[in-house]
PDB file of N, CA and C in Angstrom:
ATOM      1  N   UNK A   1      52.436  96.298 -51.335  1.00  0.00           N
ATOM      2  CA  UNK A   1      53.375  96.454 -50.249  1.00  0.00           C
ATOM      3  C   UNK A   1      52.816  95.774 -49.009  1.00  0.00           C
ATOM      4  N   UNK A   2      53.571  95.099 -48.289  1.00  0.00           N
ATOM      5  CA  UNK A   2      53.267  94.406 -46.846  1.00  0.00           C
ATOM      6  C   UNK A   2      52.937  95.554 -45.810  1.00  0.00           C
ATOM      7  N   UNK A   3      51.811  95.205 -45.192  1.00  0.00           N
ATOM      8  CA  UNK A   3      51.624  95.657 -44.182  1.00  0.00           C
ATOM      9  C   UNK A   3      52.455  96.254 -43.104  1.00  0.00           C
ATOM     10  N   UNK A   4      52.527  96.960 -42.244  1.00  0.00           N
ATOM     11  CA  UNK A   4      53.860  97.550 -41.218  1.00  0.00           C
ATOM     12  C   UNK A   4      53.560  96.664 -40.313  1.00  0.00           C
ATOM     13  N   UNK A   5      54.957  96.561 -39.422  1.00  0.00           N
ATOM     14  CA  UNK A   5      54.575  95.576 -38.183  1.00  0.00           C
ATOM     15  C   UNK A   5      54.484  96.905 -37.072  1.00  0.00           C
ATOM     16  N   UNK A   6      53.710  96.423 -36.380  1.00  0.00           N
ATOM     17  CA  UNK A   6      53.437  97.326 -35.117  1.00  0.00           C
ATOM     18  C   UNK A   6      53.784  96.716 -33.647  1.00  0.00           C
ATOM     19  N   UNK A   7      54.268  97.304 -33.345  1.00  0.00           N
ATOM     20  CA  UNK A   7      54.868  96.797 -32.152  1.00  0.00           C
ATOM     21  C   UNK A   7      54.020  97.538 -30.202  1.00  0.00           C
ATOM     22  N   UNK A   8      52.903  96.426 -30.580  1.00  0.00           N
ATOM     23  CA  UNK A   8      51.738  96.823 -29.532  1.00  0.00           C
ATOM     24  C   UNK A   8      52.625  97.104 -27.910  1.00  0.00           C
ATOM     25  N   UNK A   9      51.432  97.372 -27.282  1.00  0.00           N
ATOM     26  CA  UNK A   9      51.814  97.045 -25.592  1.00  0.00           C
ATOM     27  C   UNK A   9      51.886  95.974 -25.250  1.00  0.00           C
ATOM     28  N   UNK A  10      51.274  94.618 -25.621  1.00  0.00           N
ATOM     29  CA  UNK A  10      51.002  93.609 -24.991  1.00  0.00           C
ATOM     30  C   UNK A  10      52.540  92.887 -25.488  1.00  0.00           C
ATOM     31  N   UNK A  11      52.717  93.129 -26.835  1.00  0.00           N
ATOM     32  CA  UNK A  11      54.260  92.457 -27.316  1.00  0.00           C
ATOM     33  C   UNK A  11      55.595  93.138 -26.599  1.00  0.00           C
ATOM     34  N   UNK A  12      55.545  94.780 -26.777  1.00  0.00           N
ATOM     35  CA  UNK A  12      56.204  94.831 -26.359  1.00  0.00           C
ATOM     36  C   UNK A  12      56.706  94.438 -24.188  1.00  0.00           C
ATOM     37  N   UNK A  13      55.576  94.467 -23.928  1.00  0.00           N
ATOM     38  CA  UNK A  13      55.873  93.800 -22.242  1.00  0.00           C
ATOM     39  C   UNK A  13      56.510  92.410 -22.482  1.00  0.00           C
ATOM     40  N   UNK A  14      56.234  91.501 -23.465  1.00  0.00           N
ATOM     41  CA  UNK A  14      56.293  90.345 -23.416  1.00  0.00           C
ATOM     42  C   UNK A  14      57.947  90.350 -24.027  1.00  0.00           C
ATOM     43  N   UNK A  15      58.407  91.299 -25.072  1.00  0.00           N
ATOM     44  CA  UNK A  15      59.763  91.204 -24.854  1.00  0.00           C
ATOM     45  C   UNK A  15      60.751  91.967 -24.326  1.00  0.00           C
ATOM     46  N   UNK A  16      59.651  92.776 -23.353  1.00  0.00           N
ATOM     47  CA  UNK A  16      61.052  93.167 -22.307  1.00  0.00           C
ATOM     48  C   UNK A  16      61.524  92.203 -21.091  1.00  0.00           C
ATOM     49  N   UNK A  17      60.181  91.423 -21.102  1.00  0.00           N
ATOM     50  CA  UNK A  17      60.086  89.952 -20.256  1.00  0.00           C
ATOM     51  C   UNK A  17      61.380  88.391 -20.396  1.00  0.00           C
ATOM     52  N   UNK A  18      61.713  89.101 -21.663  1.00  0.00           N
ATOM     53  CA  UNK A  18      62.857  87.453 -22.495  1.00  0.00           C
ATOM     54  C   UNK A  18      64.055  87.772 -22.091  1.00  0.00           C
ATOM     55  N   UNK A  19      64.690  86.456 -22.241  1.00  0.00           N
ATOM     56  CA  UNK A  19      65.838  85.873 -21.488  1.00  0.00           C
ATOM     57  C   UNK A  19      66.324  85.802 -23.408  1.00  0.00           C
ATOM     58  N   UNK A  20      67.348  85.789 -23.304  1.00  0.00           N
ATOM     59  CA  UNK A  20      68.618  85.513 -24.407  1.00  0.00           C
ATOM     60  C   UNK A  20      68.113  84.762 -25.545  1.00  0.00           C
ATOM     61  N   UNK A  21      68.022  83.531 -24.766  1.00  0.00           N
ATOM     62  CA  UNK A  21      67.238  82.587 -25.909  1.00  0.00           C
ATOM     63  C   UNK A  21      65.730  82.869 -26.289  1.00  0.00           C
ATOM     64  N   UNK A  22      64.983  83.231 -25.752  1.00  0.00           N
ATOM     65  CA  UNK A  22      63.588  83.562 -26.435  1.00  0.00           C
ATOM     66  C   UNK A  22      63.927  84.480 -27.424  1.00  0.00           C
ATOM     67  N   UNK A  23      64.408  85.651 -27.238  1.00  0.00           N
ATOM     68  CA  UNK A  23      64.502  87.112 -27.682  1.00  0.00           C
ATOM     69  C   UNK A  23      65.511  85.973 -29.124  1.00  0.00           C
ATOM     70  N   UNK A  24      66.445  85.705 -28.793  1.00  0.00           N
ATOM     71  CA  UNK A  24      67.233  85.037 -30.314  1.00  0.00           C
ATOM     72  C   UNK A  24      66.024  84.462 -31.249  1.00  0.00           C
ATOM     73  N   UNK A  25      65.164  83.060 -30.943  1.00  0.00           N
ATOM     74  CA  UNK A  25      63.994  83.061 -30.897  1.00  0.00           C
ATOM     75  C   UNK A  25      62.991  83.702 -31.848  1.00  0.00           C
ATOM     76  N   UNK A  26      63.101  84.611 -31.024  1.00  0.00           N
ATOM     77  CA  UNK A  26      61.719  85.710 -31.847  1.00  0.00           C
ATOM     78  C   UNK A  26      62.614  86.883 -32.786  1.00  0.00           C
ATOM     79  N   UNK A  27      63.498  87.448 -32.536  1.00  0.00           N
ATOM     80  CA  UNK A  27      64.421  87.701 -34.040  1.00  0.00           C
ATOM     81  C   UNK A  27      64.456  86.666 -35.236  1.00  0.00           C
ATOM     82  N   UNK A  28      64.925  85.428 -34.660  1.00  0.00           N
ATOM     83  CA  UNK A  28      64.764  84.686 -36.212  1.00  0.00           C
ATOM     84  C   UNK A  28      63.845  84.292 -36.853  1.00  0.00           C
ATOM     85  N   UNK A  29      62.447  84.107 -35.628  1.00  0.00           N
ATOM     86  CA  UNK A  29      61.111  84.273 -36.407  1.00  0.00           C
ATOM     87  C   UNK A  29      61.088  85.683 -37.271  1.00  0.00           C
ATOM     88  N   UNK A  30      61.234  86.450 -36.628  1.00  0.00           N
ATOM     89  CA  UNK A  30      60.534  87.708 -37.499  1.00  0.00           C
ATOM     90  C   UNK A  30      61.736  87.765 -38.832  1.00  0.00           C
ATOM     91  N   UNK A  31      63.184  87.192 -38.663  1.00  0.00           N
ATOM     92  CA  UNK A  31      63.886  87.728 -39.894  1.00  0.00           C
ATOM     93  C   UNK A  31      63.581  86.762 -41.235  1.00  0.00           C
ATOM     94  N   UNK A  32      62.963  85.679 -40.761  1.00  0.00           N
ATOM     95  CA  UNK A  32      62.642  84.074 -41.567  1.00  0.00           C
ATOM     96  C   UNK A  32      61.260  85.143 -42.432  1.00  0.00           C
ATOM     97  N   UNK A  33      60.166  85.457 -41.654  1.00  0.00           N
ATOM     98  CA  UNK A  33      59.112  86.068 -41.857  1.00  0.00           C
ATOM     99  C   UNK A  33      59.292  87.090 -43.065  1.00  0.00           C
ATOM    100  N   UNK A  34      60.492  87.840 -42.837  1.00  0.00           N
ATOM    101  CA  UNK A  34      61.439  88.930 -43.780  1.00  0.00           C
ATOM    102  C   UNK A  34      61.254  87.891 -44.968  1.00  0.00           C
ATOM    103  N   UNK A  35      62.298  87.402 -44.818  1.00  0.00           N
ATOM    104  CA  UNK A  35      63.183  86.709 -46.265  1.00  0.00           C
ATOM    105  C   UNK A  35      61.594  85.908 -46.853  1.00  0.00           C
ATOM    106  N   UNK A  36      60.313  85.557 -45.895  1.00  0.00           N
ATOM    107  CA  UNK A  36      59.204  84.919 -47.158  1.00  0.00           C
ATOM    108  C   UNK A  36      59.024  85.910 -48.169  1.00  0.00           C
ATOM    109  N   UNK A  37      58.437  86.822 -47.209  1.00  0.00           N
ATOM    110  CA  UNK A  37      57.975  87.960 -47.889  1.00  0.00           C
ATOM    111  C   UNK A  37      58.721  88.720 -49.049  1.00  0.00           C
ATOM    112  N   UNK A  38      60.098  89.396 -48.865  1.00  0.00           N
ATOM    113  CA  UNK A  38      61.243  89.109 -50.073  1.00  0.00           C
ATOM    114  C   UNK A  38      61.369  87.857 -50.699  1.00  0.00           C
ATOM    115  N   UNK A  39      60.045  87.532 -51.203  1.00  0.00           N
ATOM    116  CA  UNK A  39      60.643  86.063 -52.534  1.00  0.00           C
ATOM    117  C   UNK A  39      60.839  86.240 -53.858  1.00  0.00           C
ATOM    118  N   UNK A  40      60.961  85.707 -54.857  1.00  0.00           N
ATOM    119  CA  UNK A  40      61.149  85.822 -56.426  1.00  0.00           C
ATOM    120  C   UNK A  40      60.373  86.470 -56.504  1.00  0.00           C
ATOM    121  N   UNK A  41      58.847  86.319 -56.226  1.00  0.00           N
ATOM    122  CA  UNK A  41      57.642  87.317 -56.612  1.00  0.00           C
ATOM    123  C   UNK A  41      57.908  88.735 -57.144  1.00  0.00           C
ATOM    124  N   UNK A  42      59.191  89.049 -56.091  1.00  0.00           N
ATOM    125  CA  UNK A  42      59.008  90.625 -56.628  1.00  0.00           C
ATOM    126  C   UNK A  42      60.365  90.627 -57.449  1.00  0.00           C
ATOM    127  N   UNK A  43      60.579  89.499 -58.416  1.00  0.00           N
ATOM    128  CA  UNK A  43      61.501  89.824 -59.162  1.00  0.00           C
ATOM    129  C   UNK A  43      60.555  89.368 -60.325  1.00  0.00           C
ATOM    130  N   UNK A  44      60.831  90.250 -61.928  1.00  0.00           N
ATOM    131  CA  UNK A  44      60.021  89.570 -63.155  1.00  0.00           C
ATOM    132  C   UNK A  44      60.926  89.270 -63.733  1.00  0.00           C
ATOM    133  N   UNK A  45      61.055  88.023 -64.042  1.00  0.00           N
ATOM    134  CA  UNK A  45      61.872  87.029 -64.662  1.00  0.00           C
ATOM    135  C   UNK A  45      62.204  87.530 -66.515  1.00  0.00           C
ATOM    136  N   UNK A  46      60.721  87.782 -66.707  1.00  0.00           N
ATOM    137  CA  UNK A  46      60.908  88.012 -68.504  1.00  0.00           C
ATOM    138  C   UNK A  46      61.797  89.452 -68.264  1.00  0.00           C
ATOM    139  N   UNK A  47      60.890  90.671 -67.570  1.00  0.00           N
ATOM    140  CA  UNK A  47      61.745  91.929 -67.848  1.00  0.00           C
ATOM    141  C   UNK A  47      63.365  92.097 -67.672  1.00  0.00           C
ATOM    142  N   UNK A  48      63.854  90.971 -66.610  1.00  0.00           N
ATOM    143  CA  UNK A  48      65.184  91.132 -66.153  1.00  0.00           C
ATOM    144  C   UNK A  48      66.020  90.212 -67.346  1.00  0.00           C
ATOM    145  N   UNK A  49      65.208  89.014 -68.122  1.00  0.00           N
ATOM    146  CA  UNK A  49      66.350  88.460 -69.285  1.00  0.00           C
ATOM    147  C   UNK A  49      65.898  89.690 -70.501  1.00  0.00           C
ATOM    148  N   UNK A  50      65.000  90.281 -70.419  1.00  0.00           N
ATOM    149  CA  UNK A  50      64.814  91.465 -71.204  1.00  0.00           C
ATOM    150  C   UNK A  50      65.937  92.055 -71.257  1.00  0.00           C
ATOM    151  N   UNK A  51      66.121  92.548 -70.340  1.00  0.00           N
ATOM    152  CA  UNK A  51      67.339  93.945 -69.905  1.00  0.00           C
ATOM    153  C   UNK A  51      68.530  93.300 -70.288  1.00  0.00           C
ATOM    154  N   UNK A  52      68.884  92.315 -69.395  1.00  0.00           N
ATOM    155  CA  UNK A  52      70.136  90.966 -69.569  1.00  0.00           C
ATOM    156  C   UNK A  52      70.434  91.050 -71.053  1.00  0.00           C
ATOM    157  N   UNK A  53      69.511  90.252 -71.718  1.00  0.00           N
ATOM    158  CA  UNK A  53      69.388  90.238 -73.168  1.00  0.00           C
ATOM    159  C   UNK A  53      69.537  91.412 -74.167  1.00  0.00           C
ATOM    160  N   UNK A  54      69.814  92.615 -73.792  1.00  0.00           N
ATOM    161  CA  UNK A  54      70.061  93.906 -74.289  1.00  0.00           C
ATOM    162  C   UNK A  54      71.170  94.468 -74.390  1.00  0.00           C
ATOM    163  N   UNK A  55      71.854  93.360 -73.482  1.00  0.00           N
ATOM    164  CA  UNK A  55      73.674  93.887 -73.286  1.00  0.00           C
ATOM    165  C   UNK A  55      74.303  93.320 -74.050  1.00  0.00           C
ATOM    166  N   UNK A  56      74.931  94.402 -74.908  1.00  0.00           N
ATOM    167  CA  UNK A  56      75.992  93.891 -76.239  1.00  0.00           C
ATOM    168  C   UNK A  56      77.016  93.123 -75.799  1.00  0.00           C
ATOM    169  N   UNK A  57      77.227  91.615 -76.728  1.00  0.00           N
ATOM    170  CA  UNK A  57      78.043  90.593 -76.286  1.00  0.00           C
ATOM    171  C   UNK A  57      76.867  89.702 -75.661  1.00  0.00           C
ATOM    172  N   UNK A  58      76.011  89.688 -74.911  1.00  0.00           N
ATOM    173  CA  UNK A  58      75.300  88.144 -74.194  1.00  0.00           C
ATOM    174  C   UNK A  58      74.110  87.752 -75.313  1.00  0.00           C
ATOM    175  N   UNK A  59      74.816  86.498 -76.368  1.00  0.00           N
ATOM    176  CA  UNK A  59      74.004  85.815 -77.092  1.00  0.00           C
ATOM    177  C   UNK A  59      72.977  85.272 -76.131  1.00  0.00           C
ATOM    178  N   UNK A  60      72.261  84.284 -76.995  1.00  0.00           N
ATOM    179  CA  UNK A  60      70.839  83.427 -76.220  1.00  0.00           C
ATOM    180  C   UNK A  60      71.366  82.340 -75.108  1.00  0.00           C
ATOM    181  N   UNK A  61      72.968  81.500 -75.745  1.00  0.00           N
ATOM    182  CA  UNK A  61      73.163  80.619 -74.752  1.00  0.00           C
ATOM    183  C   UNK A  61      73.266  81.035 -73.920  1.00  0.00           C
ATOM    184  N   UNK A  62      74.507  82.545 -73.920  1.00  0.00           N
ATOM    185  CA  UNK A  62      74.977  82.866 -72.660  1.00  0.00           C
ATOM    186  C   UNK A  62      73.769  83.783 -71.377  1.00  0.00           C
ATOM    187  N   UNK A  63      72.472  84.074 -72.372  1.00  0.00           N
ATOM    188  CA  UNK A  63      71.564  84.892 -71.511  1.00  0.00           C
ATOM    189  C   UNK A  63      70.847  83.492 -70.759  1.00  0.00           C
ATOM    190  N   UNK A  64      70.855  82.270 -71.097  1.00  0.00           N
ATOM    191  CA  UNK A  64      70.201  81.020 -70.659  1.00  0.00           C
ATOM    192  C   UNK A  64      70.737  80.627 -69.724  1.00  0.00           C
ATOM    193  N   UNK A  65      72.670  80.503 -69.363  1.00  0.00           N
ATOM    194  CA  UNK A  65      73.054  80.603 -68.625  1.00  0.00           C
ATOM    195  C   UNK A  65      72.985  81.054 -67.187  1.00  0.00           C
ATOM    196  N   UNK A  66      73.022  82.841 -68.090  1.00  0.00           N
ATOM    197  CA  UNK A  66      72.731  83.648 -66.810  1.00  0.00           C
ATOM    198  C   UNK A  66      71.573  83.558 -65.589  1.00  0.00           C
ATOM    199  N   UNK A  67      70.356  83.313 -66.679  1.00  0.00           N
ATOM    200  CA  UNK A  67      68.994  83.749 -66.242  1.00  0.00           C
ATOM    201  C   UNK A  67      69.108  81.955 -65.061  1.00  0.00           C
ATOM    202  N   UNK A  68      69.545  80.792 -65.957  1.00  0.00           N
ATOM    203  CA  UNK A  68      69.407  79.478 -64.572  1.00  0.00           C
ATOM    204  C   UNK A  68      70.488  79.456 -63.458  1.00  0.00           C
ATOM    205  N   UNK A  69      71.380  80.526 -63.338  1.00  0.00           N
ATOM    206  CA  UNK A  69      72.358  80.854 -61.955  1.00  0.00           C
ATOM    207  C   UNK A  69      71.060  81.972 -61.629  1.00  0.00           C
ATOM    208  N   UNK A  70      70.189  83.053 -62.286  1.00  0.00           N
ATOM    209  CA  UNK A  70      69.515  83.839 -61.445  1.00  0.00           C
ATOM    210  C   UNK A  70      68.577  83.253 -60.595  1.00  0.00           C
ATOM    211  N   UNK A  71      67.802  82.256 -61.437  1.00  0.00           N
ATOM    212  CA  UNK A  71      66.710  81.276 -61.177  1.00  0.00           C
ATOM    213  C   UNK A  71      67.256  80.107 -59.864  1.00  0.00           C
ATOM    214  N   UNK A  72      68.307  79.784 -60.206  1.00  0.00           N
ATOM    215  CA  UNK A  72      68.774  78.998 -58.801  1.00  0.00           C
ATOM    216  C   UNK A  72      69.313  79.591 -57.458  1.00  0.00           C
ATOM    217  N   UNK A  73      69.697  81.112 -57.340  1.00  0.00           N
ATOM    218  CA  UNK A  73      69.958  81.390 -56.706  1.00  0.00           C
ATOM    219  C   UNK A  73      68.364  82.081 -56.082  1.00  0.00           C
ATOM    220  N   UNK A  74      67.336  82.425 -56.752  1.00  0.00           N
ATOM    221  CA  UNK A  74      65.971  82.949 -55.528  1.00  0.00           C
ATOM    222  C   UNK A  74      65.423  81.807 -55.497  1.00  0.00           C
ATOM    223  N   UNK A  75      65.757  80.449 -55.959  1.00  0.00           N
ATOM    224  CA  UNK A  75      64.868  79.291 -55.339  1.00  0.00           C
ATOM    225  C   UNK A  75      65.897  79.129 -54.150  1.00  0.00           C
ATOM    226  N   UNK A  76      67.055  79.388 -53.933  1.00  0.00           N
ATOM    227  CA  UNK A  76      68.058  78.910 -52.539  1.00  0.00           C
ATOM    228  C   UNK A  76      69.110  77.234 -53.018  1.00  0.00           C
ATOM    229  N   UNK A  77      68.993  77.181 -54.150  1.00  0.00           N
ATOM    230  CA  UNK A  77      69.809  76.045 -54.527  1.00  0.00           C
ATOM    231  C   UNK A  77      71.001  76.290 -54.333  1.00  0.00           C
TER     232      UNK A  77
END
């Protein structure tokens, strides 16, 4: 698990200090920072065509299918 963010004295003075655009700024740093940290990593590829692959009706093509729309959608294609 990631570390907590802490939100010191010295940061917080510095964003009670921002104007519109900094503060936008430093939200999309920290939400960019989010989404690294949520990467594929914490998805397991074998266990989830495991499971996939367990549901009556999805042969091999159609689990091959599935699994390269899963695979293209956590790379961001």
């Amino acid at each position: 698990m990631k570390e907590d963010f802490v939100l010191d004295r010295s940061l917080y003075k510095t964003i009670k200090n921002m104007n519109k655009d900094k503060m936008s700024g430093l939200l999309n740093d920290i939400y960019y920072m989010g989404v690294k940290d949520a990467s594929a990593d914490s998805v397991n590829m074998d266990t989830l065509r495991e499971k996939i692959g367990s549901i009556k009706g999805i042969g091999e093509s159609r689990l091959n299918e599935i699994m390269d729309v899963i695979g293209r959608e956590i790379n961001g294609e």
